[in-house]
Protein backbone atom coordinates (compact mmCIF):
# COMPACT_ATOMS: atom_id res chain seq x y z
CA UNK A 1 -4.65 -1.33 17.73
CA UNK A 2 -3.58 -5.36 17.44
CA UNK A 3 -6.59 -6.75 15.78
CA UNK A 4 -7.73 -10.28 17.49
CA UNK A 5 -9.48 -13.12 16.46
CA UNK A 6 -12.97 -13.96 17.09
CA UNK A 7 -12.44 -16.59 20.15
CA UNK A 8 -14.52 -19.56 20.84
CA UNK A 9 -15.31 -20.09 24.72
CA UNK A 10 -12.89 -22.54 25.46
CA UNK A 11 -9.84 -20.14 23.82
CA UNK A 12 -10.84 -17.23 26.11
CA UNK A 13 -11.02 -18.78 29.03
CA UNK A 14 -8.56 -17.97 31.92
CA UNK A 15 -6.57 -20.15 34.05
CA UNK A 16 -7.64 -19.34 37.51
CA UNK A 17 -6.44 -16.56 38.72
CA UNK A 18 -5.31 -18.18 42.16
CA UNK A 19 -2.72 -20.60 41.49
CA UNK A 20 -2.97 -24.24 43.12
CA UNK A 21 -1.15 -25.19 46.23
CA UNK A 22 2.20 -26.51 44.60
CA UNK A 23 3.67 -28.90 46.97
CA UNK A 24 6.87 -30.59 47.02
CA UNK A 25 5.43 -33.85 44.89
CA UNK A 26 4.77 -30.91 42.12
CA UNK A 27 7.95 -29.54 42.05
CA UNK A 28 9.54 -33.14 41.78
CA UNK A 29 6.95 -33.88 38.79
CA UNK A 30 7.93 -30.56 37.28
CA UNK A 31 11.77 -30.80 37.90
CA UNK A 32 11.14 -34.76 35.91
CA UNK A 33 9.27 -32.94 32.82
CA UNK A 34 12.17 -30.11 32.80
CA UNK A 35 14.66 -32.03 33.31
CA UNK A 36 16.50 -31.77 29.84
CA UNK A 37 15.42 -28.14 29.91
CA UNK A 38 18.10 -25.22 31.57
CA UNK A 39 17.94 -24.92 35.10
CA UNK A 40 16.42 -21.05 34.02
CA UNK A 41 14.07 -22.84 32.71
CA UNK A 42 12.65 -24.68 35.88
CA UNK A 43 12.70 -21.59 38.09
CA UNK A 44 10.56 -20.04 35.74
CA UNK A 45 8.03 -22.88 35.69
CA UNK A 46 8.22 -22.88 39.77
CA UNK A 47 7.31 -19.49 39.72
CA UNK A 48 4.72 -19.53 37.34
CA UNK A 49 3.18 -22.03 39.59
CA UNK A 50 3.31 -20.63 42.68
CA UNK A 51 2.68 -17.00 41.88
CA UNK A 52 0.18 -17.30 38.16
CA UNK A 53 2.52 -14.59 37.18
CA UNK A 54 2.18 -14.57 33.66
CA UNK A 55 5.32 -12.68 33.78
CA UNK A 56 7.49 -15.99 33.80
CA UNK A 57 5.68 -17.36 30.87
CA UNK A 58 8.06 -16.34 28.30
CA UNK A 59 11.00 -18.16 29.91
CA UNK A 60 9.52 -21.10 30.01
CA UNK A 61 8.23 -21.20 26.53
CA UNK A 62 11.56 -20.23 25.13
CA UNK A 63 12.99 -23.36 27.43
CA UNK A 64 10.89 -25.96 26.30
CA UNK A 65 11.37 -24.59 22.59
CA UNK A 66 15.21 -25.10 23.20
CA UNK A 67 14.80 -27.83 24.76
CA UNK A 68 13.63 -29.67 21.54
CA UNK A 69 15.87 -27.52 19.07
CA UNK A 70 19.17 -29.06 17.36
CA UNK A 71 22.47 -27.98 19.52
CA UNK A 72 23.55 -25.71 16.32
CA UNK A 73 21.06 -23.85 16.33
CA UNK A 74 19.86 -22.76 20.06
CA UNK A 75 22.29 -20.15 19.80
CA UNK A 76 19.62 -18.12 17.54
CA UNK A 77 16.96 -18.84 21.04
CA UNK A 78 19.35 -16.71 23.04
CA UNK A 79 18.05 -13.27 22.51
CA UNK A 80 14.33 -14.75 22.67
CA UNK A 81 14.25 -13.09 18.54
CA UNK A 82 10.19 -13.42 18.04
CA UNK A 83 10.61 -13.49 14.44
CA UNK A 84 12.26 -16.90 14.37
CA UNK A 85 10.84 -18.71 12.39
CA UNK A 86 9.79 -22.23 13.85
CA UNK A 87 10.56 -24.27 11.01
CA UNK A 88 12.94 -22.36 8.59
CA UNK A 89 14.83 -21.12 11.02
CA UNK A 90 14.27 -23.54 13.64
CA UNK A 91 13.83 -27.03 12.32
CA UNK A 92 11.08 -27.79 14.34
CA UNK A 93 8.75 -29.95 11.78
CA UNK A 94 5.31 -30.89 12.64
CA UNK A 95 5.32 -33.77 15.12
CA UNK A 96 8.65 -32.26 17.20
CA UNK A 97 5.78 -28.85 17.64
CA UNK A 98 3.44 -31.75 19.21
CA UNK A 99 6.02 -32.77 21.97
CA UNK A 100 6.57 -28.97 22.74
CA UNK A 101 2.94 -28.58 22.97
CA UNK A 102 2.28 -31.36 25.13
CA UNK A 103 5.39 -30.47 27.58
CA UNK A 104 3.78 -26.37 27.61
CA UNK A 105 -0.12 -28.05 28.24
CA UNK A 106 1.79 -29.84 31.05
CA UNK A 107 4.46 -27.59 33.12
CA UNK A 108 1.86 -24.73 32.66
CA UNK A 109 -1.36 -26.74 33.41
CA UNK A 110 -3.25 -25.76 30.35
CA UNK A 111 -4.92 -27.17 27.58
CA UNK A 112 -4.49 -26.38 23.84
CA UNK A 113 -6.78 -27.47 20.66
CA UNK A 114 -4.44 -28.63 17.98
CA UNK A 115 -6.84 -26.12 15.46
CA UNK A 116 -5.29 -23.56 17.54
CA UNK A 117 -1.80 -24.41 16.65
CA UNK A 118 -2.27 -23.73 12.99
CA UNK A 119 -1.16 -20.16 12.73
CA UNK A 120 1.85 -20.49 14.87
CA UNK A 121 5.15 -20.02 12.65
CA UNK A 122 7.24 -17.68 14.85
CA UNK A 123 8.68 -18.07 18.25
CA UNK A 124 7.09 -14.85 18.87
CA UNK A 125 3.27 -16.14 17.86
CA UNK A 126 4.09 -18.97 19.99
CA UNK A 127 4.49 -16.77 23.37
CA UNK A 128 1.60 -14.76 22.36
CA UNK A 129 -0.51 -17.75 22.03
CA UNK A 130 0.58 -18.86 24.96
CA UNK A 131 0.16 -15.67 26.94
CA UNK A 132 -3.53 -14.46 26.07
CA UNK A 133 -4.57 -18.01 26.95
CA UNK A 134 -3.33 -18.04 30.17
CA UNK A 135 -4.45 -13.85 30.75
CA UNK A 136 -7.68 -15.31 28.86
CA UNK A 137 -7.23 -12.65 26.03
CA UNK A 138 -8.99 -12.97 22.50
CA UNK A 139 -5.87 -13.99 19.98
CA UNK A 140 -4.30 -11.86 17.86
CA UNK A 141 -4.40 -12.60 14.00
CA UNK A 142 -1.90 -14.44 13.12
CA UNK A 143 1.32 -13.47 11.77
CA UNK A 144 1.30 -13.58 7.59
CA UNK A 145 4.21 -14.49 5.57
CA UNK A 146 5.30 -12.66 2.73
CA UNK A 147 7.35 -13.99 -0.26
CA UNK A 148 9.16 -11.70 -2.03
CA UNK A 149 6.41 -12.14 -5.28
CA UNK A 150 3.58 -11.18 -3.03
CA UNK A 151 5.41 -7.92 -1.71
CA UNK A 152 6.09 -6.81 -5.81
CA UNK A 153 2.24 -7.29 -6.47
CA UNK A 154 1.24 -5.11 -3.53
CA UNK A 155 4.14 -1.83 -3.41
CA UNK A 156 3.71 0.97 -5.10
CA UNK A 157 8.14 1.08 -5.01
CA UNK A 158 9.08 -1.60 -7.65
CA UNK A 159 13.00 -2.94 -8.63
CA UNK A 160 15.81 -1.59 -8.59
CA UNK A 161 14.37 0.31 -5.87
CA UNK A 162 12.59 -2.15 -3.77
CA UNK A 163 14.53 -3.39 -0.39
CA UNK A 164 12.26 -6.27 0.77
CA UNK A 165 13.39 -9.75 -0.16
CA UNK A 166 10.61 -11.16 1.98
CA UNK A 167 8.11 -10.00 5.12
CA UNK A 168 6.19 -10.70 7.99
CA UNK A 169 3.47 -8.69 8.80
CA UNK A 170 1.46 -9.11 12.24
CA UNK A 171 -1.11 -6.72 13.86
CA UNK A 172 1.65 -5.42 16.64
CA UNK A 173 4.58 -5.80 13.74
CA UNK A 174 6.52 -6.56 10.77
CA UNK A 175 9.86 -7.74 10.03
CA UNK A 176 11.18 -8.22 6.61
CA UNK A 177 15.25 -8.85 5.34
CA UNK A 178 17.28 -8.02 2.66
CA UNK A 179 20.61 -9.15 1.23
CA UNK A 180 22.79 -6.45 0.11
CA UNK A 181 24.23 -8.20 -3.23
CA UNK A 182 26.47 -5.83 -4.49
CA UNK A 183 24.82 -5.32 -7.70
CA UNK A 184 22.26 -2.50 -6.45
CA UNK A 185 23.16 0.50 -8.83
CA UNK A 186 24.06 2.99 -6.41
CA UNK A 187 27.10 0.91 -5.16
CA UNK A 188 28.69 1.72 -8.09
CA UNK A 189 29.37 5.04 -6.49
CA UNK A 190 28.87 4.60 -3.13
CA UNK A 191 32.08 4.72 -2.31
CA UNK A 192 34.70 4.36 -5.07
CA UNK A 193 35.77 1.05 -4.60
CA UNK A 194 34.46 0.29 -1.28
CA UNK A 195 31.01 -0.59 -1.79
CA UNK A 196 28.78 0.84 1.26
CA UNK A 197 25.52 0.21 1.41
CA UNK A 198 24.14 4.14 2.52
CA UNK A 199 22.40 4.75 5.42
CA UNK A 200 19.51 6.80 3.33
CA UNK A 201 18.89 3.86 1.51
CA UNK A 202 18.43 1.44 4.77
CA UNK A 203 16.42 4.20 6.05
CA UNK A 204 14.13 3.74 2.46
CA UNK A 205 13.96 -0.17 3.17
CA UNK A 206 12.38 0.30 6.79
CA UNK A 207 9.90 2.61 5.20
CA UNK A 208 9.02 -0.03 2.54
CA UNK A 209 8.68 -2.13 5.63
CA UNK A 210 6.41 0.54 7.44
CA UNK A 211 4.43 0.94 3.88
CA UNK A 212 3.54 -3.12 3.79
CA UNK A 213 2.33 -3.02 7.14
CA UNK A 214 0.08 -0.38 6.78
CA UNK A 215 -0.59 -2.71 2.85
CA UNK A 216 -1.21 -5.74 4.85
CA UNK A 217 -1.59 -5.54 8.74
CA UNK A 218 -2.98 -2.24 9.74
CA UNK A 219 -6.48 -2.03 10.90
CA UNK A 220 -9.01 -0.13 8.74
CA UNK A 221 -12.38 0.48 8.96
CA UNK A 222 -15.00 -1.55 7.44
CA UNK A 223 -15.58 -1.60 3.97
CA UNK A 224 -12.00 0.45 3.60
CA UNK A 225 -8.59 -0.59 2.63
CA UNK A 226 -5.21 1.41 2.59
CA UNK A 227 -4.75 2.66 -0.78
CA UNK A 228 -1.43 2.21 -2.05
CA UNK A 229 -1.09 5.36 -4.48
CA UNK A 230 -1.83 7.52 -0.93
CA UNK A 231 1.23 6.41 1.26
CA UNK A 232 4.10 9.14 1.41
CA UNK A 233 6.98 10.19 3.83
CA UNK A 234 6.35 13.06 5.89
CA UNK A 235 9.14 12.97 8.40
CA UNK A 236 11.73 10.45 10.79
CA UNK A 237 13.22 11.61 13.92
CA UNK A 238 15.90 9.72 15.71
CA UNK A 239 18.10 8.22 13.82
CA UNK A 240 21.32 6.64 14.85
CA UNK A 241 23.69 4.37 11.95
CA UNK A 242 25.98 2.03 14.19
CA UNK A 243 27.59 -0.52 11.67
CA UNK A 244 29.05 -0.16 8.17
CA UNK A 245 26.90 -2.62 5.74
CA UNK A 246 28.49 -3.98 2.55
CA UNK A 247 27.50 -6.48 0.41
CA UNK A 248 27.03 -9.81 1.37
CA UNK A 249 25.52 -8.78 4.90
CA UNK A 250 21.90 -9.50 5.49
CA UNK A 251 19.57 -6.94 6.72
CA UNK A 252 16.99 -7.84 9.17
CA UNK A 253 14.21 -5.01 9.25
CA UNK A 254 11.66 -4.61 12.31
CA UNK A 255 9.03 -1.73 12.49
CA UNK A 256 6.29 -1.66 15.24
CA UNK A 257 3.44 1.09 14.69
CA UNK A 258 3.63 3.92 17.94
CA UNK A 259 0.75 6.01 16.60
CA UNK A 260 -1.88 5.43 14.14
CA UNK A 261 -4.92 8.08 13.18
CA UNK A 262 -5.57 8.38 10.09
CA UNK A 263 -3.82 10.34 8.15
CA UNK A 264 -1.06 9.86 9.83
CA UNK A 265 1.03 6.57 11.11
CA UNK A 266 4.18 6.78 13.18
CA UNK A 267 6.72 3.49 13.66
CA UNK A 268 9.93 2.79 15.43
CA UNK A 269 12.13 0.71 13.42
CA UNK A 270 15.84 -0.50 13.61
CA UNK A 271 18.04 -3.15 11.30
CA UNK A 272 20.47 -5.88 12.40
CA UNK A 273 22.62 -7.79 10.71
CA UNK A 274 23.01 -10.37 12.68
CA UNK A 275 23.12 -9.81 16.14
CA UNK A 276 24.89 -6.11 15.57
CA UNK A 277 22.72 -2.94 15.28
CA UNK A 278 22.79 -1.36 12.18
CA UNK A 279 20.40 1.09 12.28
CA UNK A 280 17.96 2.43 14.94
CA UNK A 281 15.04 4.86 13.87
CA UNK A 282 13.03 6.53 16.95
CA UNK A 283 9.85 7.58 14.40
CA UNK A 284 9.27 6.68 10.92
CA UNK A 285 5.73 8.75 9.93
CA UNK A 286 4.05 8.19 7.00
CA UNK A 287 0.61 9.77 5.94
CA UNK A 288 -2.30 7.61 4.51
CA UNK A 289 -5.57 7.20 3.11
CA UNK A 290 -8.47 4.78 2.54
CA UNK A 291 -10.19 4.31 -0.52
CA UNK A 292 -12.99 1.83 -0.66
CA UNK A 293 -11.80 -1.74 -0.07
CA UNK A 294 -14.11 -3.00 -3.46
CA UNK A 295 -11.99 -0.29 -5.61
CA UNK A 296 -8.86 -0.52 -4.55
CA UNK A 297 -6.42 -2.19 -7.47
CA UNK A 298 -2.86 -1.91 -7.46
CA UNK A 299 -0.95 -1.73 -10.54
CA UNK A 300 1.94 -3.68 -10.91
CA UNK A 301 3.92 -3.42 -14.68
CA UNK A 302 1.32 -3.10 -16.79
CA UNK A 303 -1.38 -4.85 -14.52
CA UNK A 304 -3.57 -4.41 -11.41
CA UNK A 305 -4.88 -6.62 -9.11
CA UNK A 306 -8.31 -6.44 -8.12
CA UNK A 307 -8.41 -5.43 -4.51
CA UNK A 308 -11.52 -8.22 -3.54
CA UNK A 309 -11.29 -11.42 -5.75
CA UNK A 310 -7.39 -11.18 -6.35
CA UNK A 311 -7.58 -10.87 -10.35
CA UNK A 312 -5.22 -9.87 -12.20
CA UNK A 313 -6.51 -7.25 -15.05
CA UNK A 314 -4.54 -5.15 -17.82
CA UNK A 315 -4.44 -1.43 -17.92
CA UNK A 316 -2.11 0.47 -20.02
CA UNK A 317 -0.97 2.40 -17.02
CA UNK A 318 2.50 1.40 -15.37
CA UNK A 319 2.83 1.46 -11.65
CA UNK A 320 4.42 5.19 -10.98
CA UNK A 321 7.28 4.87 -8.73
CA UNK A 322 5.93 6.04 -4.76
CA UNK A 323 8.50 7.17 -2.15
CA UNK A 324 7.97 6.07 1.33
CA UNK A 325 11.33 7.54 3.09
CA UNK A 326 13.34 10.13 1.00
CA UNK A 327 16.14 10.09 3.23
């Protein structure tokens, strides 16, 4: 399913696939680059190089990452979250992603282009970079950022009933959040004075979520797009609410696609607000079509945008409110 990049030579290739003798000078040398990394961190690296077990890769990444983050904010590396975002979330500008790169080239032996580290805004595209270089794998597409302007132009479901304030959308995933502001019109009965943000409706925002991947990340065949006037809810199974969400709380959204022939895609999805579960979903399916990718506008209040040059065009036609979960 993930969709990859066309490779040159030099991205594909492998490291070899039996490691180097590492001797005690190496470990000294590696325990001297590490050594304002966690101790976690330098077991990792010692096992990468004595085994090539691609296995300990992660750790170290995550290490060196922390390594280099702010105090306040390595806290958000402890659950390894891939959708961290390297510089909004992280503070990690430009020249601090050089030193991480060079101290990664060097504990793991490897080397990487500086074109190559273009596309890398999440900790999570930064240990799949990392991992089909060393497994010599062609790389993934890279992970596309979403504003909340770009999500209106593409959904059929428009405000007040549109629970995206902004998205990532990968080949393997998307992630999106939402900030329950107290305002959303069915809080005004849901409860009587004790705003509650229903579990239906957090349900609806993870199938927005599923509906913009399969908008913007799902693989289709050539010449094709999804069409977005073809995307409905045909069932979830699964479903578990474990936290009460009221205004104020910030809903962070993941889907990741199980099963996709057309018509028919099914996702597993959960929320968090915070660290807390909110909501876990075991299958989200949705049913799709294709139309072709040259005739496939999609109207949004009053306009469309043309589906290859990105023009927008009037038409007297409003967009017609789609359901993608009717919890």
């Amino acid at each position: 399913m993930p969709e990859a990049v066309t490779p040159s030579p030099s991205t594909t290739k492998p490291l070899p696939s039996t490691p180097k003798p590492f001797a005690a000078e190496d470990e000294a040398a590696l325990r001297e680059a590490l050594k304002r990394c966690s101790p976690s961190t330098f077991e990792a690296a010692v096992q990468f190089r004595k085994t090539g077990n691609a296995e300990h890769v992660p750790a170290v990444v995550i290490g060196i990452i922390e390594r280099f983050v702010e105090p306040d904010l390595r806290m958000k590396l402890k659950d390894a979250d891939d959708d961290l975002r390297l510089i909004e979330d992280l503070g990690i500008d430009s020249l601090t992603m050089m030193e991480i790169v060079i101290l990664v080239e060097d504990v793991l032996q490897m080397s990487i282009n500086n074109d190559e580290l273009r596309n890398l805004r999440t900790v999570g595209d930064v240990k799949t970079f990392i991992d089909c270089k060393i497994r010599g794998l062609p790389l993934p597409k890279p992970t596309k950022f979403i504003p909340i302007e770009h999500i209106g132009a593409v959904m059929p479901v428009q405000p007040p009933f549109l629970f995206l304030n902004e998205a990532s959308v990968s080949s393997t995933a998307a992630n999106g959040k939402y900030k329950i502001t107290g305002q959303e019109f069915f809080l005004q009965g849901h409860f009587k004075d004790n705003p509650v943000m229903p579990a239906s409706i957090m349900l609806e925002a993870l199938g927005q979520l599923a509906v913009l991947y399969l908008l913007e990340g799902a693989p289709t065949e050539p010449g094709k797009a999804v069409s977005s006037q073809m995307i409905f809810f045909t069932g979830c199974e699964g479903v578990r609410a474990h936290r009460v969400c009221k205004p104020g709380d910030i809903l962070t959204l993941s889907i990741k696609p199980k099963r996709m022939k057309m018509p028919l895609a099914t996702f597993e999805g959960s929320i968090r607000v915070g660290q807390e579960k909110a909501v876990i979903v075991e299958e989200i399916t949705l049913t799709y079509g294709f139309v072709e990718a040259a005739n496939s506008p999609v109207p949004i209040n009053g306009m469309h945008v043309d589906g290859v040059n990105g023009n927008s065009v009037a038409t007297a036609t409003p967009t017609p409110l789609r359901a993608a979960i009717n919890a």
